[in-house]
Structure formats: C-alpha cells, structure tokens
C-alpha atoms as a PDB file:
ATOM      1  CA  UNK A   1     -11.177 -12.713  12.041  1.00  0.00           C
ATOM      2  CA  UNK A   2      -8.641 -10.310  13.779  1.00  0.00           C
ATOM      3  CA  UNK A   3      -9.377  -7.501  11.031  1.00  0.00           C
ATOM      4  CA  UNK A   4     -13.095  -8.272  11.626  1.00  0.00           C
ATOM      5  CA  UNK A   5     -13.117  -7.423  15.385  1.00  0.00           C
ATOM      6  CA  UNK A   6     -10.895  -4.387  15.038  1.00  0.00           C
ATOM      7  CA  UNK A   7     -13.948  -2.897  12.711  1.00  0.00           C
ATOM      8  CA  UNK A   8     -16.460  -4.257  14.922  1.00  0.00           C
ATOM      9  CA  UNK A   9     -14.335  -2.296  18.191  1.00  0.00           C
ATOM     10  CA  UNK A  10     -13.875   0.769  16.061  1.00  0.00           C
ATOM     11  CA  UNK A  11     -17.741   0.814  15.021  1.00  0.00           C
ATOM     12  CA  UNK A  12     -19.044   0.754  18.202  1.00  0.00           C
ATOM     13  CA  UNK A  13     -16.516   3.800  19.311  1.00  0.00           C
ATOM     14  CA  UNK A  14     -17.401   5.322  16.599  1.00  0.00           C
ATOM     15  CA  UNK A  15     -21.176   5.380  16.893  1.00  0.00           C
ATOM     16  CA  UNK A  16     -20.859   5.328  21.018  1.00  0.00           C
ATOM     17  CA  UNK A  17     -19.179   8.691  20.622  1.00  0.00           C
ATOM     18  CA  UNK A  18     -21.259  10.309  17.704  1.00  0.00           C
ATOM     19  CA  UNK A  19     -24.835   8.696  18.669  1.00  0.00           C
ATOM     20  CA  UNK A  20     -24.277   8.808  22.648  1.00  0.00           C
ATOM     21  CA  UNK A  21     -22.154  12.083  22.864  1.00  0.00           C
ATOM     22  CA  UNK A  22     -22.045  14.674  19.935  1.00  0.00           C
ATOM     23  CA  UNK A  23     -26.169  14.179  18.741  1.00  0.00           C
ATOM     24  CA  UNK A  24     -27.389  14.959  22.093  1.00  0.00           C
ATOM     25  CA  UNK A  25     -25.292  17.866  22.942  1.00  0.00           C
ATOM     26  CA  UNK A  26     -26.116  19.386  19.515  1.00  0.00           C
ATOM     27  CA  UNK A  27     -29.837  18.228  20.426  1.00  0.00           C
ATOM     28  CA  UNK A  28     -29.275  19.645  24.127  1.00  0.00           C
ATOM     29  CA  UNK A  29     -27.653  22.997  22.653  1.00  0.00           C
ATOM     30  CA  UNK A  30     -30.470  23.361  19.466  1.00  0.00           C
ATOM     31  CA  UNK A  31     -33.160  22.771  22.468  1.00  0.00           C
ATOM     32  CA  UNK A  32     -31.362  25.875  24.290  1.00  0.00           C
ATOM     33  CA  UNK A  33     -30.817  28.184  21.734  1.00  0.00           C
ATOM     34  CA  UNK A  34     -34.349  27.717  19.919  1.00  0.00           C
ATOM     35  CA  UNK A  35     -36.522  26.583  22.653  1.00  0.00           C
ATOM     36  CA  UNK A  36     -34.792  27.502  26.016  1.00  0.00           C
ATOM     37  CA  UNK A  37     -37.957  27.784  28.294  1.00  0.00           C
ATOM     38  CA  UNK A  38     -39.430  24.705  26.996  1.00  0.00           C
ATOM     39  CA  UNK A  39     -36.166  22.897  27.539  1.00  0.00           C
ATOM     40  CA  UNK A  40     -35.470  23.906  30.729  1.00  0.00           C
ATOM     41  CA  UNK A  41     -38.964  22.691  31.906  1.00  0.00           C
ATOM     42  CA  UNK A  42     -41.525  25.497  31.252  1.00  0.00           C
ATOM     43  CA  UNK A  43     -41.146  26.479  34.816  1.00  0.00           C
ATOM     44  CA  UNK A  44     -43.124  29.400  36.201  1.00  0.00           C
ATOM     45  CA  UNK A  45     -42.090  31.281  39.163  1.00  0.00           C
ATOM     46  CA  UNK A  46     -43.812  33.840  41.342  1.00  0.00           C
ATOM     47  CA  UNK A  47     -42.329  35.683  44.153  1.00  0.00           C
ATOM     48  CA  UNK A  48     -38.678  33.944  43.284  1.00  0.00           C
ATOM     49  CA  UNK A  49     -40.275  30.284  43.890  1.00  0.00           C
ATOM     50  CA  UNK A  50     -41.317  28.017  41.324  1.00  0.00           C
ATOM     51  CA  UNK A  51     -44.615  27.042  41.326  1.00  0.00           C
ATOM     52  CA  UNK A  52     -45.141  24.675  38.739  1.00  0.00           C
ATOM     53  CA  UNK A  53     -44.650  24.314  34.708  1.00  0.00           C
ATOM     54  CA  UNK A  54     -46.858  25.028  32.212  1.00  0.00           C
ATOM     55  CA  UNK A  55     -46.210  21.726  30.603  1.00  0.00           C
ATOM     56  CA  UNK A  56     -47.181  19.356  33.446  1.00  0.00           C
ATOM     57  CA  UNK A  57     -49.972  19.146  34.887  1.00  0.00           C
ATOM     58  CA  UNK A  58     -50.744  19.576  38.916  1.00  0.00           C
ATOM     59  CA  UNK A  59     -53.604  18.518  41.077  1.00  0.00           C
ATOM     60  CA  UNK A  60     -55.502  21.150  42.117  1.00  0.00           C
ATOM     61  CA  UNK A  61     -58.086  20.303  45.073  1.00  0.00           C
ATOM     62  CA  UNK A  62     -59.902  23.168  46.897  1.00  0.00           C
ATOM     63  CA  UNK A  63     -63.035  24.469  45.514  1.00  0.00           C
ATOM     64  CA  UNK A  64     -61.798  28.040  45.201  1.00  0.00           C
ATOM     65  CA  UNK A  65     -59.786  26.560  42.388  1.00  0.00           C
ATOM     66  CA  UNK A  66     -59.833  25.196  39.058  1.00  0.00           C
ATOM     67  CA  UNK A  67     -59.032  21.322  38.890  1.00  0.00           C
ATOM     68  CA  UNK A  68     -57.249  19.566  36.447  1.00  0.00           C
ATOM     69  CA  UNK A  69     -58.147  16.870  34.580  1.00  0.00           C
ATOM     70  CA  UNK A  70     -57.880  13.111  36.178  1.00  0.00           C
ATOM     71  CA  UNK A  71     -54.062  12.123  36.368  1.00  0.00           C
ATOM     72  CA  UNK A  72     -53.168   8.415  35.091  1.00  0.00           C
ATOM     73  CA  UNK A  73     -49.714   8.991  35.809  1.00  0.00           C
ATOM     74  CA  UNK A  74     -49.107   7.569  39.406  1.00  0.00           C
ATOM     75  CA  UNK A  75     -50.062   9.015  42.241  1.00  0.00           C
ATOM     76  CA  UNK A  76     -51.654  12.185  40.144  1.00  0.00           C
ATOM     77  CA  UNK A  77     -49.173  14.095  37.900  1.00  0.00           C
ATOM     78  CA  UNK A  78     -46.000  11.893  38.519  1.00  0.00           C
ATOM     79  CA  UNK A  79     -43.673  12.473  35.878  1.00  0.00           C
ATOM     80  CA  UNK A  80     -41.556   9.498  36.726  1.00  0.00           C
ATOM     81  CA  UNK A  81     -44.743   7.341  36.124  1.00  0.00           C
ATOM     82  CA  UNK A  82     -45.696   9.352  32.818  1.00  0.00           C
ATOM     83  CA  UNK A  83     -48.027   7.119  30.440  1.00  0.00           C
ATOM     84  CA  UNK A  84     -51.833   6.070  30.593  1.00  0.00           C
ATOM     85  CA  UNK A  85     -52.955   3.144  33.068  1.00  0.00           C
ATOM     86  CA  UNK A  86     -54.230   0.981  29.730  1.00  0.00           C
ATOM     87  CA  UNK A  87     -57.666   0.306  31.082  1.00  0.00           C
ATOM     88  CA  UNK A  88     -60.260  -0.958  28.980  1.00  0.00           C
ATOM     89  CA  UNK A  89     -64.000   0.060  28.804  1.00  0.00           C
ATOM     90  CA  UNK A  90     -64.928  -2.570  30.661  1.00  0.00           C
ATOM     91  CA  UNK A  91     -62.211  -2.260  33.559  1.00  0.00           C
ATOM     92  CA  UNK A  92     -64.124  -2.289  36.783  1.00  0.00           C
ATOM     93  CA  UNK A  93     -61.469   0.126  38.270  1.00  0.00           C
ATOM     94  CA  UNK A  94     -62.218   2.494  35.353  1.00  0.00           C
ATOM     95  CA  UNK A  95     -65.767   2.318  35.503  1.00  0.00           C
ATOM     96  CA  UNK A  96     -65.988   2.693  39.305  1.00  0.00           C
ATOM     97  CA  UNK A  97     -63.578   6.249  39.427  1.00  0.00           C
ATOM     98  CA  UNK A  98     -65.346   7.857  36.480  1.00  0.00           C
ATOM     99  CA  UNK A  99     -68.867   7.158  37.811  1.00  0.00           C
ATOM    100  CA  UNK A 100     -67.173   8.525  41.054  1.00  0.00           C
ATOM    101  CA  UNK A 101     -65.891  11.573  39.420  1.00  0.00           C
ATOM    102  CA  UNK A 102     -69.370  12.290  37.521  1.00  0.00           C
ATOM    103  CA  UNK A 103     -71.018  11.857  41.037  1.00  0.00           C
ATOM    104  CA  UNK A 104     -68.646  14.881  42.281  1.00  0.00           C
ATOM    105  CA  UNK A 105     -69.365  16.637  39.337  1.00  0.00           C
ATOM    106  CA  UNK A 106     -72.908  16.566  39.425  1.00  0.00           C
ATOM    107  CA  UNK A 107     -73.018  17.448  42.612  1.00  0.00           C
ATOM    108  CA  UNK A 108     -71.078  20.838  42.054  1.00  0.00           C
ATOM    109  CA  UNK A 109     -73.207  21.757  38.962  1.00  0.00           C
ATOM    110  CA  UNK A 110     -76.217  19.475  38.747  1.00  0.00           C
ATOM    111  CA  UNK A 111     -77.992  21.195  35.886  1.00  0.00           C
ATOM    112  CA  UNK A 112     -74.323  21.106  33.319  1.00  0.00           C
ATOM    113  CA  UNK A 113     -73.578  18.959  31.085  1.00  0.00           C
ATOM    114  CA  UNK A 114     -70.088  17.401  32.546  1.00  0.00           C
ATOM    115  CA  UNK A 115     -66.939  17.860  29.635  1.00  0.00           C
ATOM    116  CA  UNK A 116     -65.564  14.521  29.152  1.00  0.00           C
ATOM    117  CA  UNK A 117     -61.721  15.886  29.735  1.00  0.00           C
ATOM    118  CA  UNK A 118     -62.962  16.073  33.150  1.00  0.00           C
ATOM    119  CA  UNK A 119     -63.721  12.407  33.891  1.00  0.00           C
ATOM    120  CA  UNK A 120     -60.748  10.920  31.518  1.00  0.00           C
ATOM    121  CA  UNK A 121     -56.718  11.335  31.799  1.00  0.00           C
ATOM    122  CA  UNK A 122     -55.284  12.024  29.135  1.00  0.00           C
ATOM    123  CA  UNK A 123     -52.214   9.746  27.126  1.00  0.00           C
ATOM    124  CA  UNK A 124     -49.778  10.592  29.168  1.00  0.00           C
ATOM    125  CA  UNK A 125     -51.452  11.570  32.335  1.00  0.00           C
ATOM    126  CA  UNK A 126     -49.833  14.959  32.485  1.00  0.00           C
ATOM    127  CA  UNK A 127     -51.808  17.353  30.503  1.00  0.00           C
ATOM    128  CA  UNK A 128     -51.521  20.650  32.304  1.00  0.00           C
ATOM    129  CA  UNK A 129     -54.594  21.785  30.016  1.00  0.00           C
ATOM    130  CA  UNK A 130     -58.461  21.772  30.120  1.00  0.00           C
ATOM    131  CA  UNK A 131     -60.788  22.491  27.110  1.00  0.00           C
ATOM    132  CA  UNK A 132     -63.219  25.769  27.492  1.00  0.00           C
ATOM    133  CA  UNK A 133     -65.713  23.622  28.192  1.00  0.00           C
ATOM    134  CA  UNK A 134     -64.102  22.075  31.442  1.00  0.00           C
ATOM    135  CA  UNK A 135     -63.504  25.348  32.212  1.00  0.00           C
ATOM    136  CA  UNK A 136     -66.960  27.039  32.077  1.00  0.00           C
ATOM    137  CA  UNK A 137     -68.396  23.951  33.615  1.00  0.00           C
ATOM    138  CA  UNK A 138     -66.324  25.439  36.868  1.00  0.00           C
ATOM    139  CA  UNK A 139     -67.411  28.815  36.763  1.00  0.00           C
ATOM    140  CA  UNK A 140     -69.872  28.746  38.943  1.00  0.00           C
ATOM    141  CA  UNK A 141     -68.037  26.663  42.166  1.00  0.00           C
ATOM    142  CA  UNK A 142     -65.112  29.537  41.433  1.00  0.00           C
ATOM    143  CA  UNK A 143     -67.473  32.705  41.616  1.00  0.00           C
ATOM    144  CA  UNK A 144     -69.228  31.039  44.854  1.00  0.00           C
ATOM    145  CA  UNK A 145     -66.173  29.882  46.626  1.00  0.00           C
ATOM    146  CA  UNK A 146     -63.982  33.603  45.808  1.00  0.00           C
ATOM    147  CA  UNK A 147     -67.204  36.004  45.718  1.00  0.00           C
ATOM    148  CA  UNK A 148     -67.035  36.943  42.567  1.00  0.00           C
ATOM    149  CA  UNK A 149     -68.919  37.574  39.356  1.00  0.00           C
ATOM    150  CA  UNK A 150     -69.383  34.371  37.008  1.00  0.00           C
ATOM    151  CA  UNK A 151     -68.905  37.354  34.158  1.00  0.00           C
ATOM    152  CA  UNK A 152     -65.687  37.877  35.870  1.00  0.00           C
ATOM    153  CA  UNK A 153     -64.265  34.409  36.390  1.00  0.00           C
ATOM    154  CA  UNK A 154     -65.632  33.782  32.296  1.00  0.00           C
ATOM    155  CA  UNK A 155     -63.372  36.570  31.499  1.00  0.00           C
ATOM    156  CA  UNK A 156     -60.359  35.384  33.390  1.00  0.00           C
ATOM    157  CA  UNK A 157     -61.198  32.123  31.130  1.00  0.00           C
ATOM    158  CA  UNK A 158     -61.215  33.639  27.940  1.00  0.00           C
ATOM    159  CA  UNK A 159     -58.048  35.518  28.420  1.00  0.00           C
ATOM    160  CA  UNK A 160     -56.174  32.488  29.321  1.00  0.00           C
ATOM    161  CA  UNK A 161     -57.818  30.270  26.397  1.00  0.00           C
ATOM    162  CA  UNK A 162     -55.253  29.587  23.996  1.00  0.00           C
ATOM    163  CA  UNK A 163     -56.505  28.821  19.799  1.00  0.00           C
ATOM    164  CA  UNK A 164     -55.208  26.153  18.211  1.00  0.00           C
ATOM    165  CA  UNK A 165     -51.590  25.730  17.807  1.00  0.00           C
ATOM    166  CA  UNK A 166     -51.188  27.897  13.948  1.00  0.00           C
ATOM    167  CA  UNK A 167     -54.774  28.635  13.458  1.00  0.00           C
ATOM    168  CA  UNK A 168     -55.666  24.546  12.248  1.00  0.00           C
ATOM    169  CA  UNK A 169     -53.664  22.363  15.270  1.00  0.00           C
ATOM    170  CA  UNK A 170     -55.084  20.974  18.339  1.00  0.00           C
ATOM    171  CA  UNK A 171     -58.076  22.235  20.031  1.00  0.00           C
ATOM    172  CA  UNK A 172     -58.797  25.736  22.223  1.00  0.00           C
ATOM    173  CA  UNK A 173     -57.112  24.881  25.624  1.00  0.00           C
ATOM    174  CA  UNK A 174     -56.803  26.510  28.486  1.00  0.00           C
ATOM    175  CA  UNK A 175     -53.352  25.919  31.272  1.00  0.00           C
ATOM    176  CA  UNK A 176     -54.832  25.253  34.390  1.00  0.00           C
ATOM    177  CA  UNK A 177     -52.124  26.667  36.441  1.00  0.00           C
ATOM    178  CA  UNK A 178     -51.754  29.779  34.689  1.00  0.00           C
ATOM    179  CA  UNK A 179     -55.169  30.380  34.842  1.00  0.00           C
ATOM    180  CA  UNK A 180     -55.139  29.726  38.894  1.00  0.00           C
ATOM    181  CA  UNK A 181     -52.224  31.883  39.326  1.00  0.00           C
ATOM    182  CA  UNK A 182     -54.377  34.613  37.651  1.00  0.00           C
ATOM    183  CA  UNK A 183     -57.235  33.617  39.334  1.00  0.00           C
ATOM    184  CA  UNK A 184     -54.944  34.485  42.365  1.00  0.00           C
ATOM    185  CA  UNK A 185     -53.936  37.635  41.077  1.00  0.00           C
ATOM    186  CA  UNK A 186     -57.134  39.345  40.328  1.00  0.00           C
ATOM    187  CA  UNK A 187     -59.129  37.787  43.132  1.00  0.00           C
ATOM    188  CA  UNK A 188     -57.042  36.344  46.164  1.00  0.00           C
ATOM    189  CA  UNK A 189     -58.620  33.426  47.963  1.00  0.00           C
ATOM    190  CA  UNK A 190     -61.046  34.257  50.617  1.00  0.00           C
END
C-alpha cells in the first residue's frame, strides 16, 4: 500500500510538471518562434493604437462601412463568450433576428440577392471574415455613403480577397477590418 501511494504521488508530479509546465512553454515558445503574430493575437495597429485583430471579428455599424457577419458570441464578438448560441431551425429567437436582418438587408439593396454569411454567425461567433459575395452585396451602400465609384470600392474588394488557404482550403474570404481600414485609407469617411 505504502509503495503504491509513493508511485501514485510521484506520477502525478511527474505528469503535473511535464503536462502542466514543460508542454506548454515548448507549445508557448514553438507558437513564438513559428507563428509570433498569430500568437500574440493578430493585432493590427495604426497610428501606434491597436485597432483590432485580424482573427476576431468586430461589429461594424455605420453605413459608410462594411459590416461583419452576425456575432453569436455574446454581446457581438465577445471572446470570453466564444461558441455558437445552438439554436435550432425552428427557434423562434432565430427565426425572428434573421427575418430581421433580411428586412435590413433588403432594404439597403432591394434588387440583390442577400449572401447567407450575412444573416448567420458563424461556429464560433468570431469570424473576422466575409465571403466576396457579402462583400459585393455592400458595394453599393459604401460608394453612396463615401462618394465614391462602385468600380472603386469593387477594387478595394478584390485586393483584400484572400484564395483559399494553399490553392484547395477554405473558401475566397475577405477580413472585414482590413478591408475598412483600407477603405479608410483610400477614401476617408465623409
């Protein structure tokens, strides 16, 4: 019995110290050295503020901007609340904010067809991306609201439209926030 608790002790040192120490400092470390800005949060700064990360996503609400998909994560891209809400098709709640959110949408572009990744949050309620689709379905509200070209605004788009992830991963995408900033850039709010 005595010899049996002195391995059970020494076991759970043991693995306390290799599985809850060493592995995620050599995680931590591997994560810095291979990876550092995805590790350290994908932040992007402008002007010496940060003003968001490219791998969460932010609410974006005035017209002169693009928005986001819907955020299931709390009170709209709450990392502490990260995960989907788990409603059904037939959840009242679900059904009344999408028909809701097509409402809006119809409203801004009556004649489009509305992208679904605009009425649905994604798994985790975080995505910081849109498809191309969501994205040309804005183009006209941004030309109207900033004055410029649609031609112009579709070119902003493309440039910030990323393929899939090694030619064959994912689909075309396109970071919201990077795409505001250079929104910003090339065409300052009015």
């Amino acid at each position: 019995m005595k010899q049996n608790l002195r391995i059970a002790i020494l076991m759970t040192l043991v693995t306390t110290v290799v599985f809850g120490l060493l592995y995620p400092l050599a995680v931590t470390g591997l994560g810095q050295l291979f990876f550092p800005a995805q590790a350290n949060g994908g932040l992007i700064v402008k002007d010496g503020q940060v003003v968001g990360s490219q791998l969460i996503g932010q609410p974006f609400s005035s017209p002169a901007y693009f928005h986001s998909r819907p955020s299931g994560a709390g009170n709209g891209y709450d990392a502490t609340s990260s995960g989907s809400p788990n409603l059904g098709p037939t959840n009242r709640q679900l059904i009344d904010r999408i028909k809701s959110d097509v409402e809006k949408l119809h409203a801004e572009n009556p004649s489009a067809e509305i992208p679904v990744d605009l009425v649905t949050s994604s798994g985790s309620g975080l995505d910081p991306h849109i498809s191309p689709a969501a994205a040309e379905f804005q183009v006209p509200r941004i030309a109207r609201e900033r004055g410029m070209s649609e031609a112009d605004v579709r070119a902003l788009v493309a440039q910030h439209t990323l393929g899939r992830q090694f030619g064959v991963l994912g689909e075309p995408r396109v970071n919201v926030l990077e795409l505001n900033l250079a929104l910003d850039a090339a065409h300052p709010k009015r």
